[in-house]
C-alpha atoms as a PDB file:
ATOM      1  CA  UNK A   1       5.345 -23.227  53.952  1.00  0.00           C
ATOM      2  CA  UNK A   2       6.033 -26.443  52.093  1.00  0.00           C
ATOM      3  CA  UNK A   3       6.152 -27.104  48.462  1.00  0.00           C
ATOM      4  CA  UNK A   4       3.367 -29.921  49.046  1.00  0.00           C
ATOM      5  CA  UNK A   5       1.136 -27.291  50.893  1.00  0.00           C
ATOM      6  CA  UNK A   6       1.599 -24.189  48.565  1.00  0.00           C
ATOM      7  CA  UNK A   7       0.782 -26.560  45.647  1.00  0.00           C
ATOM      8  CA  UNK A   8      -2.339 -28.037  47.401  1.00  0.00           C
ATOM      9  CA  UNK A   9      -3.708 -24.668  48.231  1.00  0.00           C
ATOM     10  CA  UNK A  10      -3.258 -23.604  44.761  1.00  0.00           C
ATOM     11  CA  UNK A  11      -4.509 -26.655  43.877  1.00  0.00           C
ATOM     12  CA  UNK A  12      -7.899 -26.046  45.688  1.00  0.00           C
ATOM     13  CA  UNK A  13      -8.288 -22.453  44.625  1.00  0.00           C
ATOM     14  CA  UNK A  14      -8.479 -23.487  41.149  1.00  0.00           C
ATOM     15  CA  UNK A  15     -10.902 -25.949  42.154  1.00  0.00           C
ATOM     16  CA  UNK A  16     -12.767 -23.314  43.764  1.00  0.00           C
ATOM     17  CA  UNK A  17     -12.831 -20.957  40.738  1.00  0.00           C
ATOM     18  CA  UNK A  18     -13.796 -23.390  38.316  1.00  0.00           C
ATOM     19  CA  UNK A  19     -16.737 -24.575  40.085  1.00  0.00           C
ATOM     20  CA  UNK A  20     -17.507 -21.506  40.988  1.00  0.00           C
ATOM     21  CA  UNK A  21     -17.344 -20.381  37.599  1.00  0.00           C
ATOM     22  CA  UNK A  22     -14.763 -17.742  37.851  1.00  0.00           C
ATOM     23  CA  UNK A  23     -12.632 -19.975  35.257  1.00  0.00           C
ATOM     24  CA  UNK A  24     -13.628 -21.304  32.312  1.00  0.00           C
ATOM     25  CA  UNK A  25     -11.885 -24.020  30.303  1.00  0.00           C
ATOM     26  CA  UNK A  26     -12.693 -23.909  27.078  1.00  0.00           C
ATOM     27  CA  UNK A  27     -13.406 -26.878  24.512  1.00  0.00           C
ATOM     28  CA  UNK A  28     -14.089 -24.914  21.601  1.00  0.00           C
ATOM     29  CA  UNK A  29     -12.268 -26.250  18.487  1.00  0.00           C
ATOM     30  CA  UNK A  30      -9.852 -24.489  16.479  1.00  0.00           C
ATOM     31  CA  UNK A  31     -11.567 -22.366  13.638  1.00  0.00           C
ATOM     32  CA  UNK A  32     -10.315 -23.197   9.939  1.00  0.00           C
ATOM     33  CA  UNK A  33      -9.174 -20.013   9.642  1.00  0.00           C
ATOM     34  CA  UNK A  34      -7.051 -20.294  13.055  1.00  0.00           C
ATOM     35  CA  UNK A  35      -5.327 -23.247  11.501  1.00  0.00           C
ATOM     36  CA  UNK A  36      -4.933 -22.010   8.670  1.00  0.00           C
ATOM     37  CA  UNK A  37      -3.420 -18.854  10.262  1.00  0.00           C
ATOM     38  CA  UNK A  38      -1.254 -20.639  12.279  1.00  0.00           C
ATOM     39  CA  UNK A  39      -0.035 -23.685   9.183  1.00  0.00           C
ATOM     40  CA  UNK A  40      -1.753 -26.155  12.164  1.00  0.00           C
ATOM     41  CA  UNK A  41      -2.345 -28.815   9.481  1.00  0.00           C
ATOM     42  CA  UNK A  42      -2.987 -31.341  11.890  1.00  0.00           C
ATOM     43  CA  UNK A  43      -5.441 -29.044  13.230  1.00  0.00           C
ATOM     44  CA  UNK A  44      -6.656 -28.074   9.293  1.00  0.00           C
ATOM     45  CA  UNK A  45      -7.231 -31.264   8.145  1.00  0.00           C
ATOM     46  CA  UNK A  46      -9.527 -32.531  11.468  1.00  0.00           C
ATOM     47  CA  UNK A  47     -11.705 -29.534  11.073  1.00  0.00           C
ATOM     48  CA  UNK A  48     -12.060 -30.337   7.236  1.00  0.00           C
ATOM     49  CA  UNK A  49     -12.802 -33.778   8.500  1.00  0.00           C
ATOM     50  CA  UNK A  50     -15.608 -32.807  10.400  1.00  0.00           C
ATOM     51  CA  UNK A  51     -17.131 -30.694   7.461  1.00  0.00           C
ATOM     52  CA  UNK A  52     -15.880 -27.638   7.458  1.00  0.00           C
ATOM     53  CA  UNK A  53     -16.451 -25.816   4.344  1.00  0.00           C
ATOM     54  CA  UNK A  54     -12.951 -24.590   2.855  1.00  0.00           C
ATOM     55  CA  UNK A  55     -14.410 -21.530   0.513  1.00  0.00           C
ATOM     56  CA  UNK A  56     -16.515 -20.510   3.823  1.00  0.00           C
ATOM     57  CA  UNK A  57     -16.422 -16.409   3.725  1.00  0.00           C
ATOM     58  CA  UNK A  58     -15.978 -14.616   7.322  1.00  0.00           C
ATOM     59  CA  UNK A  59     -16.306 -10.767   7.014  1.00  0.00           C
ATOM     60  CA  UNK A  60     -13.427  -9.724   9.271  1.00  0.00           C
ATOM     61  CA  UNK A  61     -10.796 -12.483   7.655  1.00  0.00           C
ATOM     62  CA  UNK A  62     -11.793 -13.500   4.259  1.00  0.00           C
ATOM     63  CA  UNK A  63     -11.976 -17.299   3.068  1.00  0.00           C
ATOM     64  CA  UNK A  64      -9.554 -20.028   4.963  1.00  0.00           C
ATOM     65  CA  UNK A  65      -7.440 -19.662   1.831  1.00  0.00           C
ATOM     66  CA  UNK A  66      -6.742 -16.145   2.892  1.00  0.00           C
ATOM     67  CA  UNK A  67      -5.727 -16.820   6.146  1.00  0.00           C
ATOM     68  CA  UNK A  68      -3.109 -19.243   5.119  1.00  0.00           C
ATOM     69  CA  UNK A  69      -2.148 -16.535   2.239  1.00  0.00           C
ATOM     70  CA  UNK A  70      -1.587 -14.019   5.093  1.00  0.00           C
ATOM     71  CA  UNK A  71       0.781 -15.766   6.997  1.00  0.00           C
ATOM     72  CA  UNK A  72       2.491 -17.764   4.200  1.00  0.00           C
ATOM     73  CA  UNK A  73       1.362 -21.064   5.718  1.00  0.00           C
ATOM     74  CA  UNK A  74       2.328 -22.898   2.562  1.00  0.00           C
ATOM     75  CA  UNK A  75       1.479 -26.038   3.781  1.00  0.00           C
ATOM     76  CA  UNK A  76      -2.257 -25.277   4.568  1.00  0.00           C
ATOM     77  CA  UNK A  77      -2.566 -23.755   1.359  1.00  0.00           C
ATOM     78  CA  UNK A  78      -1.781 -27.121   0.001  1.00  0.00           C
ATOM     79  CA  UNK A  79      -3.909 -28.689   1.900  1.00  0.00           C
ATOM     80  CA  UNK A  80      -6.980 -26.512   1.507  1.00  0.00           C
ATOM     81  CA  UNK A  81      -6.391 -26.245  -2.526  1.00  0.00           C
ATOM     82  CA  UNK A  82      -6.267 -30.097  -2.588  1.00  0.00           C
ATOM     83  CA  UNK A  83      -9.525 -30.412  -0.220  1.00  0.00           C
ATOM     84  CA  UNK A  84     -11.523 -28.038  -3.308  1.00  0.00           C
ATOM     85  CA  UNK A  85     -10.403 -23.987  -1.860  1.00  0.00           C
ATOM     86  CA  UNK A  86     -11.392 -22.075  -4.648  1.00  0.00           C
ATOM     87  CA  UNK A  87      -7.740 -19.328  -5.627  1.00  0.00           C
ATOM     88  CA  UNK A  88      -9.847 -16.993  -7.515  1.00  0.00           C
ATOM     89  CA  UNK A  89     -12.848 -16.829  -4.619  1.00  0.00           C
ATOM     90  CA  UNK A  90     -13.439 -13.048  -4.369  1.00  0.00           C
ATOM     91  CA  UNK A  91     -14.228 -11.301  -0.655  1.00  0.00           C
ATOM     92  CA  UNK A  92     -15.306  -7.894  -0.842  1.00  0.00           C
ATOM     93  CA  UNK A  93     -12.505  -6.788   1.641  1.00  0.00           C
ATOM     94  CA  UNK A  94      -9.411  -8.523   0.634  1.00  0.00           C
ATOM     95  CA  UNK A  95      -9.753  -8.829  -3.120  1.00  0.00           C
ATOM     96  CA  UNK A  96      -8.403 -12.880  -4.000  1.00  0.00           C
ATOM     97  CA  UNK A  97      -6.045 -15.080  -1.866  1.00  0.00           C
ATOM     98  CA  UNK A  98      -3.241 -13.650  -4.344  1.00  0.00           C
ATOM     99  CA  UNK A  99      -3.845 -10.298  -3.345  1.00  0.00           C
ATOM    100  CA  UNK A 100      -3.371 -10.920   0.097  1.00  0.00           C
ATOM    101  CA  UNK A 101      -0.238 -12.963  -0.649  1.00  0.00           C
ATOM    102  CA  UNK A 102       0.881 -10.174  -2.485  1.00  0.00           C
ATOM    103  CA  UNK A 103       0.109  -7.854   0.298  1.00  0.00           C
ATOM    104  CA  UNK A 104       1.852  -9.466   2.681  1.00  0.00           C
ATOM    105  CA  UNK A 105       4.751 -10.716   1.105  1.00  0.00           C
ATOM    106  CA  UNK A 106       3.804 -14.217   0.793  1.00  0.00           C
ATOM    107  CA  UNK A 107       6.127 -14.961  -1.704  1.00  0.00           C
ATOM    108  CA  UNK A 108       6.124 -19.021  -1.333  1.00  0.00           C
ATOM    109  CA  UNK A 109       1.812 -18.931  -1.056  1.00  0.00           C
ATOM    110  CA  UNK A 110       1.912 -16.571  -3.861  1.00  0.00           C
ATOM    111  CA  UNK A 111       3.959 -19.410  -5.692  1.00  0.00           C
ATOM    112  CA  UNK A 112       1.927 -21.687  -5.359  1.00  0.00           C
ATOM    113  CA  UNK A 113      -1.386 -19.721  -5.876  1.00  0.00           C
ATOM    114  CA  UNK A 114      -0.758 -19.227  -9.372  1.00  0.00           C
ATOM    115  CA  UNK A 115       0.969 -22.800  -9.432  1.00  0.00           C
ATOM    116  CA  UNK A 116      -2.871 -23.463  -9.227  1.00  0.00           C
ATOM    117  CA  UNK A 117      -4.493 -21.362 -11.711  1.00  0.00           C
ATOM    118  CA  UNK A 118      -4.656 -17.878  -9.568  1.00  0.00           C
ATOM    119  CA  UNK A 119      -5.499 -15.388 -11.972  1.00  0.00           C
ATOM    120  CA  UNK A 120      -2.616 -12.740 -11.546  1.00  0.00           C
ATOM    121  CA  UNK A 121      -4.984  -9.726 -13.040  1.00  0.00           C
ATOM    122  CA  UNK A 122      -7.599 -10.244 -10.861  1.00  0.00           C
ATOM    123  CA  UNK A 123      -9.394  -6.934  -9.733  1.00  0.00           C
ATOM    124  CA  UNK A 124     -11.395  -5.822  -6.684  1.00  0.00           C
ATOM    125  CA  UNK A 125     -14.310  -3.779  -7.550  1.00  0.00           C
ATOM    126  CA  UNK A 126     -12.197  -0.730  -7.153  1.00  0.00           C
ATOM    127  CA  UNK A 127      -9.906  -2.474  -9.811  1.00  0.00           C
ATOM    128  CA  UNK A 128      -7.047  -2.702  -7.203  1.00  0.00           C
ATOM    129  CA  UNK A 129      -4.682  -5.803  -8.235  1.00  0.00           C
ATOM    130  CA  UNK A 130      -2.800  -8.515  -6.795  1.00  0.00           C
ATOM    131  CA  UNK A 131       0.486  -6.085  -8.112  1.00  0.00           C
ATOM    132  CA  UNK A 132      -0.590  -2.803  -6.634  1.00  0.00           C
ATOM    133  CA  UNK A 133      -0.896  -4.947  -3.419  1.00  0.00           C
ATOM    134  CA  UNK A 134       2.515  -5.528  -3.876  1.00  0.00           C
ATOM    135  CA  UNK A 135       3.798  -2.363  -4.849  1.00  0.00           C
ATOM    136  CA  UNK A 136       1.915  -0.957  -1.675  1.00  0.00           C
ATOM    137  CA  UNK A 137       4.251  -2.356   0.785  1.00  0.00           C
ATOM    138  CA  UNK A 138       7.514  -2.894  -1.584  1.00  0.00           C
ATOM    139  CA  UNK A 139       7.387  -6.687  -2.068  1.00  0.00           C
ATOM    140  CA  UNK A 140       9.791  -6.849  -4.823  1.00  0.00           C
ATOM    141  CA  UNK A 141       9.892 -10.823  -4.602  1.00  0.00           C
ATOM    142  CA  UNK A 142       6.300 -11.072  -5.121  1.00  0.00           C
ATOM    143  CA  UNK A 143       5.836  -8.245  -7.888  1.00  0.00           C
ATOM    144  CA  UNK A 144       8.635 -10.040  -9.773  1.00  0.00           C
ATOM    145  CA  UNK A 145       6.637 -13.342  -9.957  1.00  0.00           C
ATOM    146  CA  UNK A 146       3.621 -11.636 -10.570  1.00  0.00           C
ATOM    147  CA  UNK A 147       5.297  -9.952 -14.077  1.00  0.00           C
ATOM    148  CA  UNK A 148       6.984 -13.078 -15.183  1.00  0.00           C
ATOM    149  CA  UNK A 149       3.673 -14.562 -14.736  1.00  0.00           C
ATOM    150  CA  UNK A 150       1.605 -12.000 -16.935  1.00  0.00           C
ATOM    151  CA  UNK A 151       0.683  -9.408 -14.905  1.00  0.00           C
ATOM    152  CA  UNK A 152      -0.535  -6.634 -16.293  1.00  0.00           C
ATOM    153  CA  UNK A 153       2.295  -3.513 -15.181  1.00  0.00           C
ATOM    154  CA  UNK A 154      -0.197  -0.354 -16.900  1.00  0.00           C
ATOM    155  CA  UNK A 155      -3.334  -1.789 -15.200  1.00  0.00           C
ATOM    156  CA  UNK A 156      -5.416   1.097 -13.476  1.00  0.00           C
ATOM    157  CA  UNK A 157      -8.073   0.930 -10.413  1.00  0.00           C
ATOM    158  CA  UNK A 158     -11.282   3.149 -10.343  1.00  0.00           C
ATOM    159  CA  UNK A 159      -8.801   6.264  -9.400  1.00  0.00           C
ATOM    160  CA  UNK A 160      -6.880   5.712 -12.101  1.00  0.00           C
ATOM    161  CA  UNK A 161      -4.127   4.816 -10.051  1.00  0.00           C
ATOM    162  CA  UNK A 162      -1.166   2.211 -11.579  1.00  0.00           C
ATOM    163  CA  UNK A 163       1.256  -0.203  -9.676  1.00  0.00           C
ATOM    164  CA  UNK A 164       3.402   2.710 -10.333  1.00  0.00           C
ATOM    165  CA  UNK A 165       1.721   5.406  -9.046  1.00  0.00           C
ATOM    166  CA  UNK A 166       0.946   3.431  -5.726  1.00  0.00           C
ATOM    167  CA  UNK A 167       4.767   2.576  -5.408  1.00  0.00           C
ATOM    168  CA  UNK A 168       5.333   6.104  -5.250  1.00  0.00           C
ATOM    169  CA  UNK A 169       2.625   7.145  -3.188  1.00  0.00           C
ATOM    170  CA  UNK A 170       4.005   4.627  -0.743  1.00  0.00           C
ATOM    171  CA  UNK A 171       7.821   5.216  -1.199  1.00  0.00           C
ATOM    172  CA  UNK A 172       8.447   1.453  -2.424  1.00  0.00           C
ATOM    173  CA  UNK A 173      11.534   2.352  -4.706  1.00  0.00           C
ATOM    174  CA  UNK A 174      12.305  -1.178  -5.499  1.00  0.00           C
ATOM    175  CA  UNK A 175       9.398  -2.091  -7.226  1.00  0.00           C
ATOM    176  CA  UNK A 176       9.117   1.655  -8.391  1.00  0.00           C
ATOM    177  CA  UNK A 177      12.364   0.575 -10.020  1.00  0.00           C
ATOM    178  CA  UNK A 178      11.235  -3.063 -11.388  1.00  0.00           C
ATOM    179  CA  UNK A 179       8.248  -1.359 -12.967  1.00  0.00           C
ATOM    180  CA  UNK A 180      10.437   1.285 -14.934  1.00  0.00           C
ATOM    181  CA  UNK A 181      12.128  -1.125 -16.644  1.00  0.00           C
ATOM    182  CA  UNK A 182       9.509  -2.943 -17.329  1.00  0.00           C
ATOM    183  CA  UNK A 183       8.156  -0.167 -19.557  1.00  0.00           C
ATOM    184  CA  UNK A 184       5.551   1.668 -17.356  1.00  0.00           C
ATOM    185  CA  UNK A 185       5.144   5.065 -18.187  1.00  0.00           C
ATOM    186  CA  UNK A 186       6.397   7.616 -15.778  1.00  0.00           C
ATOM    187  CA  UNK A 187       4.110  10.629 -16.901  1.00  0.00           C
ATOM    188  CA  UNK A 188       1.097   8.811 -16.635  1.00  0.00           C
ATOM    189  CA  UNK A 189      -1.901   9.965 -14.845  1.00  0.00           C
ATOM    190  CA  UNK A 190      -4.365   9.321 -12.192  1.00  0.00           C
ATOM    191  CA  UNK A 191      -8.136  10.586 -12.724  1.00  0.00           C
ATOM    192  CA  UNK A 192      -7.343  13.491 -10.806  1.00  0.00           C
ATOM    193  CA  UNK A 193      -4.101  14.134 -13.181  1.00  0.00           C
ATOM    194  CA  UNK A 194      -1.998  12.992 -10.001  1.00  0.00           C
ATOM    195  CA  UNK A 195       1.579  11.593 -11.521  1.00  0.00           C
ATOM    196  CA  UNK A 196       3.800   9.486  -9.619  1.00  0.00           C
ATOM    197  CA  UNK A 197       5.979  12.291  -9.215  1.00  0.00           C
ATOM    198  CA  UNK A 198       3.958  14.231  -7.332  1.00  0.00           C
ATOM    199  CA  UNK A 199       2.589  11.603  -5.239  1.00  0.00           C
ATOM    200  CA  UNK A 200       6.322  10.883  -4.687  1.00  0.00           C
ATOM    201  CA  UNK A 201       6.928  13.922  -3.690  1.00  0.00           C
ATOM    202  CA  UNK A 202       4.090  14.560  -1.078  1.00  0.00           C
ATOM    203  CA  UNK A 203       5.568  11.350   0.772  1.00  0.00           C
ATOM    204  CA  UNK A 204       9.155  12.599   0.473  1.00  0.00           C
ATOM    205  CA  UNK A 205       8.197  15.873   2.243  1.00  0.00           C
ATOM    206  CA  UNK A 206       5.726  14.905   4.794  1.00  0.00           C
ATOM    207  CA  UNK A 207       7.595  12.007   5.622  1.00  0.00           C
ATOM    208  CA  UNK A 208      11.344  12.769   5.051  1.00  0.00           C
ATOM    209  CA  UNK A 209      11.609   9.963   2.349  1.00  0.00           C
ATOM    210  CA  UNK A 210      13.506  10.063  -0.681  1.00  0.00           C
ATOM    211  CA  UNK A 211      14.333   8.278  -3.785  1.00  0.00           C
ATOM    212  CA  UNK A 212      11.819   8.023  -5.857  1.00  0.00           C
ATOM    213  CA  UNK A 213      11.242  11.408  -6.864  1.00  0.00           C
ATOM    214  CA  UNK A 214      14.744  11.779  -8.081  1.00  0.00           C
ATOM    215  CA  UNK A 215      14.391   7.727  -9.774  1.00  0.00           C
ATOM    216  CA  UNK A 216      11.376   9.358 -11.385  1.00  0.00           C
ATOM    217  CA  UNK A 217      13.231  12.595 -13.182  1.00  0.00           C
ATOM    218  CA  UNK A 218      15.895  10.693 -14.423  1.00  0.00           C
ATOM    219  CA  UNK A 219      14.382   8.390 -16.324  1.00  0.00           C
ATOM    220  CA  UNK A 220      11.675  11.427 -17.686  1.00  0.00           C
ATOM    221  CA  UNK A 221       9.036  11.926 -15.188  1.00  0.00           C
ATOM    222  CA  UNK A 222       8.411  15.732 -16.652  1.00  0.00           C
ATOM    223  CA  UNK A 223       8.841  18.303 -13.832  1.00  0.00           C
ATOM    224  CA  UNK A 224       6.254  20.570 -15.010  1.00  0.00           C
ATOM    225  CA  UNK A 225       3.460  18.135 -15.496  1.00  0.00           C
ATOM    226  CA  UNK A 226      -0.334  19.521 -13.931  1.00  0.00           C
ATOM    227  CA  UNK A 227      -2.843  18.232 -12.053  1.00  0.00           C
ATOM    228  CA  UNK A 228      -6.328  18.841 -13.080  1.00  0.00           C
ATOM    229  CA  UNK A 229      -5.839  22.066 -10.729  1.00  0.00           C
ATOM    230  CA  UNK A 230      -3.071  22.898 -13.267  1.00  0.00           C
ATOM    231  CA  UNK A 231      -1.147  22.016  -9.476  1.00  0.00           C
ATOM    232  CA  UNK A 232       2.883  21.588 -10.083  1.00  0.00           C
ATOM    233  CA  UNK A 233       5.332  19.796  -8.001  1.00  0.00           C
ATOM    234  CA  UNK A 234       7.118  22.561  -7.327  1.00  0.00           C
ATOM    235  CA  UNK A 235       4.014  24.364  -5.837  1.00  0.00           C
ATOM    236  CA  UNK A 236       3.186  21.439  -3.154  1.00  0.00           C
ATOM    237  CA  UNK A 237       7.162  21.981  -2.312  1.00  0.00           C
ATOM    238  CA  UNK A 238       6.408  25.586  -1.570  1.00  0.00           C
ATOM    239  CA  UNK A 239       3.313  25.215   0.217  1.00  0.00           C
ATOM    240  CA  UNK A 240       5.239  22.467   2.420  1.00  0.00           C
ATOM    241  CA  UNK A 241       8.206  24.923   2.943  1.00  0.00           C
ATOM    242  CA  UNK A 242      10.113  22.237   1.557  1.00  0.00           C
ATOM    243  CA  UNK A 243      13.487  24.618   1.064  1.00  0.00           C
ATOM    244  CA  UNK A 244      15.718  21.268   0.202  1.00  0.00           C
ATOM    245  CA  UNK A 245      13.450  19.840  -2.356  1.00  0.00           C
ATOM    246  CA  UNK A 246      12.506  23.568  -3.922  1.00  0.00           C
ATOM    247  CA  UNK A 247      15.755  24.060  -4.676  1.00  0.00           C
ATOM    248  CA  UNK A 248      16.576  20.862  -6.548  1.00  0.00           C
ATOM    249  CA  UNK A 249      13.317  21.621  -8.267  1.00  0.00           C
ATOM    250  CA  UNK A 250      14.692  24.943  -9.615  1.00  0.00           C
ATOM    251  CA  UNK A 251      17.896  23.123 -10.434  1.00  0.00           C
ATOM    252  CA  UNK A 252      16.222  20.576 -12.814  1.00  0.00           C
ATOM    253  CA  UNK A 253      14.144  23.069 -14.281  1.00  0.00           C
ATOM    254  CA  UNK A 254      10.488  23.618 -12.982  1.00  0.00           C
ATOM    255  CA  UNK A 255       8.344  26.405 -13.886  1.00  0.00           C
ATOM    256  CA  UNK A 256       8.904  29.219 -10.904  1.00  0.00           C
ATOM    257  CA  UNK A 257       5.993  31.186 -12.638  1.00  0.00           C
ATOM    258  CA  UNK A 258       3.205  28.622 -13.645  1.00  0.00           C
ATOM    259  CA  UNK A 259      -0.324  29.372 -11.761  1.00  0.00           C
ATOM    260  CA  UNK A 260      -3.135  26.658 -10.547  1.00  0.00           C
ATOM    261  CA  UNK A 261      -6.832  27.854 -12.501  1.00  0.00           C
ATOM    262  CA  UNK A 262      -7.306  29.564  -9.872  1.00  0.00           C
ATOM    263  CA  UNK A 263      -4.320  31.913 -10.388  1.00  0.00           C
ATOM    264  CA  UNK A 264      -2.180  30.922  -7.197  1.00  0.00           C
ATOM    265  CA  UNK A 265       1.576  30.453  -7.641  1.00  0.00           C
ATOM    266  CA  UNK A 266       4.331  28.871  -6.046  1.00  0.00           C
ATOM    267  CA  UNK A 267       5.359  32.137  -4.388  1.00  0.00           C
ATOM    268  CA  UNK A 268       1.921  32.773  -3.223  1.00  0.00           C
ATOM    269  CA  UNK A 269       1.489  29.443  -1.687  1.00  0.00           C
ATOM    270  CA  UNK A 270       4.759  29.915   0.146  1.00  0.00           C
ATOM    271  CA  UNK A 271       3.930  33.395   1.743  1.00  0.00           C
ATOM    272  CA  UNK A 272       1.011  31.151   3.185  1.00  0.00           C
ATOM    273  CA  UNK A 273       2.239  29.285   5.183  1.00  0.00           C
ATOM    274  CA  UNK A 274       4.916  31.589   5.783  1.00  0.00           C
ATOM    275  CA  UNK A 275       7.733  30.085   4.414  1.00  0.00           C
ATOM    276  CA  UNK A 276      10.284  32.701   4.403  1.00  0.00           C
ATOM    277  CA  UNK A 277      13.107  31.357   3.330  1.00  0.00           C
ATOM    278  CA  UNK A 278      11.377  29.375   0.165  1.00  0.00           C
ATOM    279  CA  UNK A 279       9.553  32.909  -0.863  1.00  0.00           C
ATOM    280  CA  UNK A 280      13.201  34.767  -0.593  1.00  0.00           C
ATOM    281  CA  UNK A 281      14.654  31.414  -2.989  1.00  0.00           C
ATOM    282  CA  UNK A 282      11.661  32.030  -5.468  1.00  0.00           C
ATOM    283  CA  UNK A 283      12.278  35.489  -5.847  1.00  0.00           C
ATOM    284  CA  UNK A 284      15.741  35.219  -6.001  1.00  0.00           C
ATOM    285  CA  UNK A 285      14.885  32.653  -8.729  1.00  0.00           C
ATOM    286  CA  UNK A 286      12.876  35.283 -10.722  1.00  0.00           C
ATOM    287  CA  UNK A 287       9.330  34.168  -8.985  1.00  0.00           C
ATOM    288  CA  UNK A 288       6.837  37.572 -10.222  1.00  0.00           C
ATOM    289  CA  UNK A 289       5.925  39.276  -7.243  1.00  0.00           C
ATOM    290  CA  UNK A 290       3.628  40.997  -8.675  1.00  0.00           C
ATOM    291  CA  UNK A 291       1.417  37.792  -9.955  1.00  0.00           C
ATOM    292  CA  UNK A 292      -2.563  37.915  -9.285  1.00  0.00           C
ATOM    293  CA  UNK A 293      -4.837  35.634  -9.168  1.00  0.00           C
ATOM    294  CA  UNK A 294      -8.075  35.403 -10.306  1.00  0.00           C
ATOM    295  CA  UNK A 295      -9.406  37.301  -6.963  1.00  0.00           C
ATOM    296  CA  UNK A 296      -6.439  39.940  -7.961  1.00  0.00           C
ATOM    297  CA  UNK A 297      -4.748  39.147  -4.556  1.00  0.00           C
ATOM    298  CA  UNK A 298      -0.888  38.878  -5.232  1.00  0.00           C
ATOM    299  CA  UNK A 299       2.049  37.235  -2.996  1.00  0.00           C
ATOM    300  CA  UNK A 300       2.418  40.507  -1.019  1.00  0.00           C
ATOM    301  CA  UNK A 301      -1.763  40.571   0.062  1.00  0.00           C
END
């Protein structure tokens, strides 16, 4: 077959499917928040042209500012501030355009954001901020300008979580570090009487991360701080069968012996799950076999 005739029988099937509406060809425009998405400024600025409103809310992807903010499409964030976007425009899902800067790392958006009056302790109604967005995924670029530009390093959401306490939670030892120095308090607690160090050391076990639970000892996370369970550290470890990490417990000095309200020890939560070899280091360790709890069961029941 020749190249003519191949191309005029494709040609004619086209023809075929489009009339026959098989095919469709779409004219729809671009949305705002496609342009935006993709920094199509050409795009942008037609759609504003034709009266597109620029603090416009859409449930699944927040205001056109948000868009740009996600993708760090600087240049249709300057566009849409200088065409009237409102930076401090709330969405019930994403929090402020600075947020979801901060969330993804939008470090040049993010600039320019507060460059334009973006309040950097803005809160979502569960009083999540543009800085625990950061701390979230590690963003140490964007938490950095969001501290030299007044953010506020001890706020707390509804939970009673911090910047810190998320860093943790999420193994993000960079900014885990930042906020250290910046004066955060190590031993502080969550509603629930969570402290970063336990929430660091959930992720290091289930996960096989590390870091921050050690960054959090040395500079005086206490090992024997409670949950409002009277929970321990070194009792998650055990219940884990976390041998590694029960050890260096021990070794910096947690409490073998100290009981949850409802009596339970770290011995008793190792025998289980049937963690052998964490039960035999416990004892070893001076663990009291003969510990009850309230229910008078002991580690041998």
């Amino acid at each position: 077959m020749s190249k003519s005739l191949g191309l005029k029988i494709v040609c004619g099937l086209v023809f075929v499917l489009l009339i026959s509406g098989c095919v469709t060809i779409s004219t729809r425009p671009i949305s705002p928040w496609g342009a935006a998405w993709g920094n199509n400024v050409k795009a942008l600025r037609k759609v504003i042209k034709q009266g597109a409103d620029v603090n416009k809310e859409h449930n699944q992807w927040g205001t056109v500012l948000m868009a740009a903010a996600e993708t760090n499409s600087l240049e249709a964030a300057k566009l849409l501030i200088e065409k009237g976007a409102d930076v401090n425009k709330k969405h019930n899902n994403f929090g402020t355009a600075l947020m979801v800067a901060a969330k993804y790392n939008s470090l040049e958006v993010a600039k320019l954001l507060i460059e334009k009056g973006a309040d950097v302790n803005a809160k979502m109604e569960n009083g999540w901020t543009a800085l625990m967005a950061a701390a979230e995924i590690n963003s140490l670029g964007v938490a950095k300008l969001l501290i030299e530009k007044g953010a506020d390093v001890k706020a707390k959401d509804k939970d009673g979580w911090t910047a810190l306490i998320v860093a943790a939670n999420w193994n993000s030892l960079e900014v885990a570090k930042l906020l250290i120095e910046k004066g955060v308090d190590v031993n502080i607690k969550s509603n629930n009487g969570w402290t970063a160090l336990m929430l660091a050391h959930d992720r290091d076990v289930i996960y096989s991360l590390g870091g921050i639970a050690k960054l959090l000892i040395e500079k005086g996370a206490n090992i024997n701080a409670k949950n409002n369970n009277d929970g321990t550290v070194l009792m998650a470890a055990a219940g884990y069968n976390s041998l590694g990490l029960v050890k260096w417990l021990i070794e910096k000095g947690a409490d073998i012996n100290a009981k949850q309200k409802d009596g339970e020890t770290a011995l008793m939560l190792a025998a289980a799950e049937n963690s052998l070899e964490v039960a035999k280091l416990l004892i070893e360790k001076g663990a009291d076999i003969n510990a009850k709890q309230k229910d008078g069961e002991t580690a041998l029941m």
